[in-house]
PDB file of N, CA and C in Angstrom:
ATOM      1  N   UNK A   1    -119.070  19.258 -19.098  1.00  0.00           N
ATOM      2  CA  UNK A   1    -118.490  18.211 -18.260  1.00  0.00           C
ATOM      3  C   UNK A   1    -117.284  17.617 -18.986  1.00  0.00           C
ATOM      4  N   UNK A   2    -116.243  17.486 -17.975  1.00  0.00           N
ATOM      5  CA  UNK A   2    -115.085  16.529 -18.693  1.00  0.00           C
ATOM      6  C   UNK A   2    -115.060  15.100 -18.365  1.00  0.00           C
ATOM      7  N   UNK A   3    -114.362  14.397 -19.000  1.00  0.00           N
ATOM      8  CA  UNK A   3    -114.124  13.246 -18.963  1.00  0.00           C
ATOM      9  C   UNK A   3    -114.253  12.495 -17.465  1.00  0.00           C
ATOM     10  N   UNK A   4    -113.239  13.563 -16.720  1.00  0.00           N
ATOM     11  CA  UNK A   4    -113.294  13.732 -14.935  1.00  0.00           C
ATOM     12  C   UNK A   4    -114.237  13.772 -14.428  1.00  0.00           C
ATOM     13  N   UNK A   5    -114.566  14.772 -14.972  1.00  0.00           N
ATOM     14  CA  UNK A   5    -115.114  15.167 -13.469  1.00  0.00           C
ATOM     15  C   UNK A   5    -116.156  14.689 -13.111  1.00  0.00           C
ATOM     16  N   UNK A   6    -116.823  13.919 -12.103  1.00  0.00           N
ATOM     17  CA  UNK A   6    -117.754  13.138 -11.278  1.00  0.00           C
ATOM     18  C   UNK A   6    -118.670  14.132 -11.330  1.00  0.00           C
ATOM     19  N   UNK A   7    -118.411  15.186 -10.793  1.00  0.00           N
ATOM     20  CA  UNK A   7    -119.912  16.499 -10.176  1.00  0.00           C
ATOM     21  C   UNK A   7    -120.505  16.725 -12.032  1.00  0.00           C
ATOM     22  N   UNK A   8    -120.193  16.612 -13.135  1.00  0.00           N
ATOM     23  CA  UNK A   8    -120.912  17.032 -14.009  1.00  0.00           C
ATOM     24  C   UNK A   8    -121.879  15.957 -14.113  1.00  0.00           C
ATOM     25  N   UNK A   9    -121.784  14.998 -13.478  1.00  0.00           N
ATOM     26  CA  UNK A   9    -122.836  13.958 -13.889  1.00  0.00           C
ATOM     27  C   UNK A   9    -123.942  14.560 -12.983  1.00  0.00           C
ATOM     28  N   UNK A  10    -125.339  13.861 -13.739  1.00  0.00           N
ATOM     29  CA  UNK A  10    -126.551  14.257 -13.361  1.00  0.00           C
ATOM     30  C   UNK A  10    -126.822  13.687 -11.421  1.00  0.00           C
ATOM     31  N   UNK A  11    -126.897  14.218 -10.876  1.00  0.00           N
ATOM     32  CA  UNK A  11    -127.354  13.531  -9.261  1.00  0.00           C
ATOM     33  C   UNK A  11    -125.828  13.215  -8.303  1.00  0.00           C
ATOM     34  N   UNK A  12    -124.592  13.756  -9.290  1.00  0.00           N
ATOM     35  CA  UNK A  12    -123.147  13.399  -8.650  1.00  0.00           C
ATOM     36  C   UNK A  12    -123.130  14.701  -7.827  1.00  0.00           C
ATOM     37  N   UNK A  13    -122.994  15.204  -6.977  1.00  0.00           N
ATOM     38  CA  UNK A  13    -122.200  16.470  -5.777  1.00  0.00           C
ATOM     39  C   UNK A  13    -121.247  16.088  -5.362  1.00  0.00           C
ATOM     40  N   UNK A  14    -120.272  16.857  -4.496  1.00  0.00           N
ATOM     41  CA  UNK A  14    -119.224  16.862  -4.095  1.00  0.00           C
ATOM     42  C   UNK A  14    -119.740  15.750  -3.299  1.00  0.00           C
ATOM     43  N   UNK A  15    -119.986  15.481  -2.304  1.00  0.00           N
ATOM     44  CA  UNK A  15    -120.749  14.178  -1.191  1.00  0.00           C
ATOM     45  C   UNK A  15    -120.682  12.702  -2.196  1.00  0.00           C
ATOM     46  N   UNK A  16    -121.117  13.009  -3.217  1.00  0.00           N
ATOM     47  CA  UNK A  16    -121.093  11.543  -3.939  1.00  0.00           C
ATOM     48  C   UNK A  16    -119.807  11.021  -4.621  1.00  0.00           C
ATOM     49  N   UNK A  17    -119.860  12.129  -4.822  1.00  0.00           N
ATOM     50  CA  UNK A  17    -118.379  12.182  -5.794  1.00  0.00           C
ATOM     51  C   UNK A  17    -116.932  11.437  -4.470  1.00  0.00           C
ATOM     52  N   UNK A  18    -117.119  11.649  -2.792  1.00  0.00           N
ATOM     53  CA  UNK A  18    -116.553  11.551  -2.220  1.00  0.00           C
ATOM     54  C   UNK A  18    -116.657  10.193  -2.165  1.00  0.00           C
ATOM     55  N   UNK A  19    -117.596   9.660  -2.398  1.00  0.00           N
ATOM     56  CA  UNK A  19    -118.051   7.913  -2.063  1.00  0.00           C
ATOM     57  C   UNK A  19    -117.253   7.676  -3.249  1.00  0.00           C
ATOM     58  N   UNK A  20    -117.156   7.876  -4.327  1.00  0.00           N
ATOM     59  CA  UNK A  20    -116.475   7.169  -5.597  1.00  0.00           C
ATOM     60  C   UNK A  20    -114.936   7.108  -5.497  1.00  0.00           C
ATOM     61  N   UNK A  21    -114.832   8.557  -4.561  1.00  0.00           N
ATOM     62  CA  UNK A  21    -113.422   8.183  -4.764  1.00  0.00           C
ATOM     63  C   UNK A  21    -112.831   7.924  -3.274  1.00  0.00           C
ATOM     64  N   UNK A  22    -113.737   7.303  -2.398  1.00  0.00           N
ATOM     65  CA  UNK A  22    -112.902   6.394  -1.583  1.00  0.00           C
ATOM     66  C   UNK A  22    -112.757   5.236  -2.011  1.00  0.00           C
ATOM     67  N   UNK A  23    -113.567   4.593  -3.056  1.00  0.00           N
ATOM     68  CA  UNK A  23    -113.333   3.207  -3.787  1.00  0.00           C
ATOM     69  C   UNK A  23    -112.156   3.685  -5.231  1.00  0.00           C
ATOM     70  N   UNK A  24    -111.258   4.749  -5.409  1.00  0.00           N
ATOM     71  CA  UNK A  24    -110.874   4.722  -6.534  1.00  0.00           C
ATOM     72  C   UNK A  24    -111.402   5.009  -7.654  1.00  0.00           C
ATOM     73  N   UNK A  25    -112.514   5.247  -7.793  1.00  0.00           N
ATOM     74  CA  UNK A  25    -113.459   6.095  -9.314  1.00  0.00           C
ATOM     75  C   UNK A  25    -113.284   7.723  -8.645  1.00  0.00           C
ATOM     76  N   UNK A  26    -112.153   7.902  -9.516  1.00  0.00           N
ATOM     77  CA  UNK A  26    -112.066   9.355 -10.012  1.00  0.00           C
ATOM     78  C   UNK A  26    -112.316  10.386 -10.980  1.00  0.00           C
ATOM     79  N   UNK A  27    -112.568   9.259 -12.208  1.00  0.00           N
ATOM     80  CA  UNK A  27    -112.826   9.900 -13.445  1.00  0.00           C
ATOM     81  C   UNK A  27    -114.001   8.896 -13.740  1.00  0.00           C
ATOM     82  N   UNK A  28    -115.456   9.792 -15.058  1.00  0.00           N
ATOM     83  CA  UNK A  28    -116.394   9.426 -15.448  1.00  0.00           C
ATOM     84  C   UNK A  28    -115.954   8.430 -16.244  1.00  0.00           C
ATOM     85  N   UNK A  29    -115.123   7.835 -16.846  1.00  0.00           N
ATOM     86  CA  UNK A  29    -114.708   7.133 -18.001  1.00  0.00           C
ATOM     87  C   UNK A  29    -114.627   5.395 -16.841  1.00  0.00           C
ATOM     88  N   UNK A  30    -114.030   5.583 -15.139  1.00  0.00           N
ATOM     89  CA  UNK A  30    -114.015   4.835 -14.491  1.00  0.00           C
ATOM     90  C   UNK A  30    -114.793   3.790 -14.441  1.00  0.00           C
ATOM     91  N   UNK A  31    -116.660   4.648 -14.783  1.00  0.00           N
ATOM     92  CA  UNK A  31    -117.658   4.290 -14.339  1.00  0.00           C
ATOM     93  C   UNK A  31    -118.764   2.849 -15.371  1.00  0.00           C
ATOM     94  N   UNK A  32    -117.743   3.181 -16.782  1.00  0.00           N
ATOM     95  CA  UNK A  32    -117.952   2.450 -17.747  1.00  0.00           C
ATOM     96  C   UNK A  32    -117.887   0.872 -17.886  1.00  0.00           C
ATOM     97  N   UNK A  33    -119.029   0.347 -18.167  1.00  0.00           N
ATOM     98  CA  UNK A  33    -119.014  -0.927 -17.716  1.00  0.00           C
ATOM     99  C   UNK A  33    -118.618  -1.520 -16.157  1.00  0.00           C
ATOM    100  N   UNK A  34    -119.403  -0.612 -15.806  1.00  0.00           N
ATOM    101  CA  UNK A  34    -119.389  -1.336 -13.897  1.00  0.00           C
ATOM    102  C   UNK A  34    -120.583  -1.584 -13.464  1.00  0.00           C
ATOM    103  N   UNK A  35    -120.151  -2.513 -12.231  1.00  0.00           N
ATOM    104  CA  UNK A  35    -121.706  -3.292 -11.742  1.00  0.00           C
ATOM    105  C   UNK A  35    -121.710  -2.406 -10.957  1.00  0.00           C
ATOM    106  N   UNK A  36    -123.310  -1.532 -11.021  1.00  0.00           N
ATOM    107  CA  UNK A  36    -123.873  -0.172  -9.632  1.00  0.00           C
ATOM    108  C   UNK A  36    -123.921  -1.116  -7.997  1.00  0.00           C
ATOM    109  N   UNK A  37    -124.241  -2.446  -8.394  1.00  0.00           N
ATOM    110  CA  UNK A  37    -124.442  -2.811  -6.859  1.00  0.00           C
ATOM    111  C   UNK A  37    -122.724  -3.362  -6.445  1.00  0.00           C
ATOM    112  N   UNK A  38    -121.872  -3.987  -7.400  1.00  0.00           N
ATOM    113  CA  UNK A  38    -120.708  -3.984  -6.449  1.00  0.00           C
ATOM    114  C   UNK A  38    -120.082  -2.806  -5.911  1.00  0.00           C
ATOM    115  N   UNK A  39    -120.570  -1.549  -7.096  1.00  0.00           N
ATOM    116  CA  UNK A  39    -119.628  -0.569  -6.641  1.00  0.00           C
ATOM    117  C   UNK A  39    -120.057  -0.164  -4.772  1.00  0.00           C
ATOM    118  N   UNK A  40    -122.059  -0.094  -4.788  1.00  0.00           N
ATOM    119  CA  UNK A  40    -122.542   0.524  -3.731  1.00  0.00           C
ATOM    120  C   UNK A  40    -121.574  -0.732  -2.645  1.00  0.00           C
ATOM    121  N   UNK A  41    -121.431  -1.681  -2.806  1.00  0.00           N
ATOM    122  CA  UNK A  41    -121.320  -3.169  -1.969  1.00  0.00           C
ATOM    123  C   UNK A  41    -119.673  -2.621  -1.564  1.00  0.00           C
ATOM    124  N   UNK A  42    -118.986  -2.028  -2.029  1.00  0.00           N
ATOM    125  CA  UNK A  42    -117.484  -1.593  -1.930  1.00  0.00           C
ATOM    126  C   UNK A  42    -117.477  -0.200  -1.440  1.00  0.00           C
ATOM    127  N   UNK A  43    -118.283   0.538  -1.582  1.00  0.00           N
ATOM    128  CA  UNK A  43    -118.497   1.862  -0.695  1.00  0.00           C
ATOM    129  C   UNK A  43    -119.142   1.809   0.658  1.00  0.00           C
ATOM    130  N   UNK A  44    -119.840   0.978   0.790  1.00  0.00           N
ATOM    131  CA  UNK A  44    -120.473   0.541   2.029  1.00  0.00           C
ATOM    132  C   UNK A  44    -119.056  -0.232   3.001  1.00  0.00           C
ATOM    133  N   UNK A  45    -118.461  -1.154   2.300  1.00  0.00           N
ATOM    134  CA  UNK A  45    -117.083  -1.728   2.942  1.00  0.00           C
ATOM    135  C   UNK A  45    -115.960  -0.635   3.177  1.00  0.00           C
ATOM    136  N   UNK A  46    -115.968   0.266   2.407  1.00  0.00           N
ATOM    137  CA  UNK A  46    -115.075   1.356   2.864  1.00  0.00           C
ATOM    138  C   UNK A  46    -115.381   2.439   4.194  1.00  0.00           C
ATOM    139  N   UNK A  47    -116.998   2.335   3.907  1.00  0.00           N
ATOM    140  CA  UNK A  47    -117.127   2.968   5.382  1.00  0.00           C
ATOM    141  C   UNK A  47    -117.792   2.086   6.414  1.00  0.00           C
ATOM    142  N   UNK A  48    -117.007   1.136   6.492  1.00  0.00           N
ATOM    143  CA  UNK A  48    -117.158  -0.092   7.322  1.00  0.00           C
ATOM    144  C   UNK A  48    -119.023  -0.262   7.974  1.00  0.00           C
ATOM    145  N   UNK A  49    -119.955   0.313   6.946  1.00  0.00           N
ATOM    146  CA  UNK A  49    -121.268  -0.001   6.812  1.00  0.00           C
ATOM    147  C   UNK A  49    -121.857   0.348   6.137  1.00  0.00           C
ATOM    148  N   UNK A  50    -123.399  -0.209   6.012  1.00  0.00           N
ATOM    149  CA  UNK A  50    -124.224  -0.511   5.164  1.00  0.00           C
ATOM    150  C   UNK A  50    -124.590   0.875   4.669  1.00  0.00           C
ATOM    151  N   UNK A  51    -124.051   1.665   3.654  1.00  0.00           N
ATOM    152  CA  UNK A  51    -124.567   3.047   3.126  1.00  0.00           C
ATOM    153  C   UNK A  51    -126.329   2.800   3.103  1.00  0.00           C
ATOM    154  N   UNK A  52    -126.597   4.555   3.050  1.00  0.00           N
ATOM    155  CA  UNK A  52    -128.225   4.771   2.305  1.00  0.00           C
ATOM    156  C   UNK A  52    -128.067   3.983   1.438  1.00  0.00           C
ATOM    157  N   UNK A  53    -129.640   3.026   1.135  1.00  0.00           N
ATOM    158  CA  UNK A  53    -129.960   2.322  -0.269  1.00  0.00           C
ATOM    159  C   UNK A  53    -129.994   3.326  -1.771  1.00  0.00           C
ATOM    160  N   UNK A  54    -130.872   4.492  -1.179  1.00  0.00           N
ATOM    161  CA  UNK A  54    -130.848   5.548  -2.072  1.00  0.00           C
ATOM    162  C   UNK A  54    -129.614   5.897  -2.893  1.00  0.00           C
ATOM    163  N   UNK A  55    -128.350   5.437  -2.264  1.00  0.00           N
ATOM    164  CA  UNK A  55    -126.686   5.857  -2.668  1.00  0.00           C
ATOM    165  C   UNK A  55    -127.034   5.152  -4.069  1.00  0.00           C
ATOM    166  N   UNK A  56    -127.655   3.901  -4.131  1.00  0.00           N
ATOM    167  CA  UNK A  56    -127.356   3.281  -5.179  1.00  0.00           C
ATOM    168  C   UNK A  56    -128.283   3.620  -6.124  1.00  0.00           C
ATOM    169  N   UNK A  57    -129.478   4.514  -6.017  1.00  0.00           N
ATOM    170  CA  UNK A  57    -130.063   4.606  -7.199  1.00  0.00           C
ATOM    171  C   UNK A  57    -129.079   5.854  -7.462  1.00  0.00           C
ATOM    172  N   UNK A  58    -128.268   6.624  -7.059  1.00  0.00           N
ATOM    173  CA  UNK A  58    -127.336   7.468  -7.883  1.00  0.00           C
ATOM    174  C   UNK A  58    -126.141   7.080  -8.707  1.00  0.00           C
ATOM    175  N   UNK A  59    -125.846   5.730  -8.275  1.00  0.00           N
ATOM    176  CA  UNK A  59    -124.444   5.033  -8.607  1.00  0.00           C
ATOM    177  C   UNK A  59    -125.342   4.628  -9.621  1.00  0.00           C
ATOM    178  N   UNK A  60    -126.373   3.909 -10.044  1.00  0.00           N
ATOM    179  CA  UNK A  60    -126.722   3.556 -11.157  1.00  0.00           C
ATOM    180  C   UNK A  60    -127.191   4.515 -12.407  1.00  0.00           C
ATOM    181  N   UNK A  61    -127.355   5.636 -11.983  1.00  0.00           N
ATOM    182  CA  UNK A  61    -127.401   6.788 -13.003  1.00  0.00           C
ATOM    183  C   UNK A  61    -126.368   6.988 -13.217  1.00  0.00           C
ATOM    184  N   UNK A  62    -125.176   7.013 -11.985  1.00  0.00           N
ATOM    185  CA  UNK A  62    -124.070   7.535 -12.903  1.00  0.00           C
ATOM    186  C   UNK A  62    -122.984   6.840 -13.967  1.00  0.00           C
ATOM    187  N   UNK A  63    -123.851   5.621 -13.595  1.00  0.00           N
ATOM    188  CA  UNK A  63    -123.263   4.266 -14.541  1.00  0.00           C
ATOM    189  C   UNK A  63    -123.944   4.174 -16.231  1.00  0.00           C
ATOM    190  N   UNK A  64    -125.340   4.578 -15.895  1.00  0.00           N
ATOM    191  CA  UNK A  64    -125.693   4.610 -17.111  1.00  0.00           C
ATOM    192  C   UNK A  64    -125.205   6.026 -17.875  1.00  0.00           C
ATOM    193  N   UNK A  65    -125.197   6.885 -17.172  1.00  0.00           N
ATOM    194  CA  UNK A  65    -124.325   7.994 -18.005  1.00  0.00           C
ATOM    195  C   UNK A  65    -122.730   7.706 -18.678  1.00  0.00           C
ATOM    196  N   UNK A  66    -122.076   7.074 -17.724  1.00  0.00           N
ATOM    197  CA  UNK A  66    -120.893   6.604 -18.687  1.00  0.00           C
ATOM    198  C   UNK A  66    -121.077   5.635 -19.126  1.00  0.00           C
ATOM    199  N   UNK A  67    -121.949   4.792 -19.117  1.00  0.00           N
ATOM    200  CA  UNK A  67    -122.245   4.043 -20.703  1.00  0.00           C
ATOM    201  C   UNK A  67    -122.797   4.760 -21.540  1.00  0.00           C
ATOM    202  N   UNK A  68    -123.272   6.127 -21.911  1.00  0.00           N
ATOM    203  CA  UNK A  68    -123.678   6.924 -22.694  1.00  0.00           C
ATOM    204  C   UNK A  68    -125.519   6.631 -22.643  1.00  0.00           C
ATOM    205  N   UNK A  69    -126.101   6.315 -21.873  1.00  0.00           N
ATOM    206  CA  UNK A  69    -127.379   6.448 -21.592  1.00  0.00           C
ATOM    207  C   UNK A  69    -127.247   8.328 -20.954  1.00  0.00           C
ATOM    208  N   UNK A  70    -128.724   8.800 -21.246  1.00  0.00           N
ATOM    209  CA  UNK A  70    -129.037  10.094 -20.892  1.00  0.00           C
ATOM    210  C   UNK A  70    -128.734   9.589 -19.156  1.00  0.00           C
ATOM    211  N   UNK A  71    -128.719  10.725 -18.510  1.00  0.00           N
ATOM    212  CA  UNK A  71    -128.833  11.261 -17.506  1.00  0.00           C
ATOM    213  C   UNK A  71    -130.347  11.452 -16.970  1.00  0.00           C
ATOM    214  N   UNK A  72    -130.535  10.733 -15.740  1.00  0.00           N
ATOM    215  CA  UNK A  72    -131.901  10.545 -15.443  1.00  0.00           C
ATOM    216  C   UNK A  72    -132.126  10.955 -14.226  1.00  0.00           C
ATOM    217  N   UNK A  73    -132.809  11.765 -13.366  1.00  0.00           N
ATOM    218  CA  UNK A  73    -133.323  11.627 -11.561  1.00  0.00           C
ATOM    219  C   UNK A  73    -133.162  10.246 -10.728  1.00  0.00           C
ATOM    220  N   UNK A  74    -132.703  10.621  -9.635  1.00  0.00           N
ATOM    221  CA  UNK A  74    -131.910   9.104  -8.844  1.00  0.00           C
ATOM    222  C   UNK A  74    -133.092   8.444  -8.711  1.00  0.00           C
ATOM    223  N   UNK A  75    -134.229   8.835  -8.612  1.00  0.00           N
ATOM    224  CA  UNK A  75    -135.942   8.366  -8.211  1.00  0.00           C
ATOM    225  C   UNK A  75    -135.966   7.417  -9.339  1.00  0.00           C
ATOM    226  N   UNK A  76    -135.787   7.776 -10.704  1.00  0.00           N
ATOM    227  CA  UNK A  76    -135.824   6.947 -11.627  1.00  0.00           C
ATOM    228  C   UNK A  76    -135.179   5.507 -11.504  1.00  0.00           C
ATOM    229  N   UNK A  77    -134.187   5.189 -10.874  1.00  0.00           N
ATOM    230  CA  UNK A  77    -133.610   3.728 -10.499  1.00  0.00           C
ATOM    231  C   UNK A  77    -133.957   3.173  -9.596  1.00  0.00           C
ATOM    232  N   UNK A  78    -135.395   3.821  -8.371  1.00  0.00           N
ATOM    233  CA  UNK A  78    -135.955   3.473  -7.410  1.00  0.00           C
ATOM    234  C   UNK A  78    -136.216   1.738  -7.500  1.00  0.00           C
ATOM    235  N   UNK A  79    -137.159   1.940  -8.301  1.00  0.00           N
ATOM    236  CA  UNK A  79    -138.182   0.545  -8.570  1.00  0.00           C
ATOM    237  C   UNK A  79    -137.111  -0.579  -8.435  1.00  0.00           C
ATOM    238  N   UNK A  80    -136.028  -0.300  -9.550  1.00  0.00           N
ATOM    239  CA  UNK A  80    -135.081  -1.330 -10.279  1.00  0.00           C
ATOM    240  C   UNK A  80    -133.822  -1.730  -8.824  1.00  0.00           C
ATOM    241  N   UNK A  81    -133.714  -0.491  -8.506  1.00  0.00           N
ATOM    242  CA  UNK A  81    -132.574  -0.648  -7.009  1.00  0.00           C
ATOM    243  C   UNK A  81    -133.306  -1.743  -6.068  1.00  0.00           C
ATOM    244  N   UNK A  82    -134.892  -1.465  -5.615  1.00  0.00           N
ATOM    245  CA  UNK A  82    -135.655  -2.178  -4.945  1.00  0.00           C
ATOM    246  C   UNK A  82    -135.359  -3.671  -5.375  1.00  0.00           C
ATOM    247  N   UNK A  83    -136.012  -3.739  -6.755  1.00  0.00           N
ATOM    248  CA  UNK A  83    -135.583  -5.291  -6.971  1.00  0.00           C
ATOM    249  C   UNK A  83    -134.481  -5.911  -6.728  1.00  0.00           C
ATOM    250  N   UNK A  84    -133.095  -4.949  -7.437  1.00  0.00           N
ATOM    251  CA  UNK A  84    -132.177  -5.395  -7.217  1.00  0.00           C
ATOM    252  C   UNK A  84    -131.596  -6.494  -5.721  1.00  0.00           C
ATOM    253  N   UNK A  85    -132.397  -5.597  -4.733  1.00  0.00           N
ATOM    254  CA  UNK A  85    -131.929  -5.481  -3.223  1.00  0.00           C
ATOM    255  C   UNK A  85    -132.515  -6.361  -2.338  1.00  0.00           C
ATOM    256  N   UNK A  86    -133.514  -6.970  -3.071  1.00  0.00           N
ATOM    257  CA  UNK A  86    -134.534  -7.855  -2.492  1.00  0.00           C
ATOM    258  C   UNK A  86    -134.075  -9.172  -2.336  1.00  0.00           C
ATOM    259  N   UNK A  87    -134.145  -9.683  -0.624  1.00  0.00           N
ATOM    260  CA  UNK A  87    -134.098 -10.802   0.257  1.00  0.00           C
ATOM    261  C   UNK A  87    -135.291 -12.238  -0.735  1.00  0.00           C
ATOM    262  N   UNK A  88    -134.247 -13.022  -1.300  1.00  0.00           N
ATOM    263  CA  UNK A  88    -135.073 -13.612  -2.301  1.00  0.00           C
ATOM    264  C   UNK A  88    -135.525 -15.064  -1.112  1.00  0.00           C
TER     265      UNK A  88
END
């Protein structure tokens, strides 16, 4: 994987990779030190609605990968996305 390229990240495909870069994240280095829920909150505004919730347990793997955390299954940010998302 290079620096670029989105698809080497773990759970990124061409499809996801398309959500990043209608908000401007083109390169993995982009992804460094970003909040996973503004980014999902700005991809959802680009396609003038509320994306899959699931989008965001991938945006948060691919966040912890460019902070240099391993690469994990999008299932793995389930629990934490849930909380995140929750009507307090």
């Amino acid at each position: 994987m290079t620096d670029s390229d989105l698809t080497g990240l773990v759970n990124v495909g061409r499809a996801v990779a398309r959500y990043f870069e209608r908000i401007g994240i083109t390169r993995v280095e982009q992804l460094a030190g970003q909040d996973p829920v503004e980014l999902y909150e700005r991809m959802s505004a680009a396609y003038g609605e509320r994306l899959d919730p699931c989008l965001l347990d991938t945006v948060m793997s691919a966040v912890d990968q460019a902070d240099g955390r391993p690469g994990r299954p999008w299932w793995h940010y389930t629990p934490e996305r849930r909380r995140l998302l929750e009507k307090p």
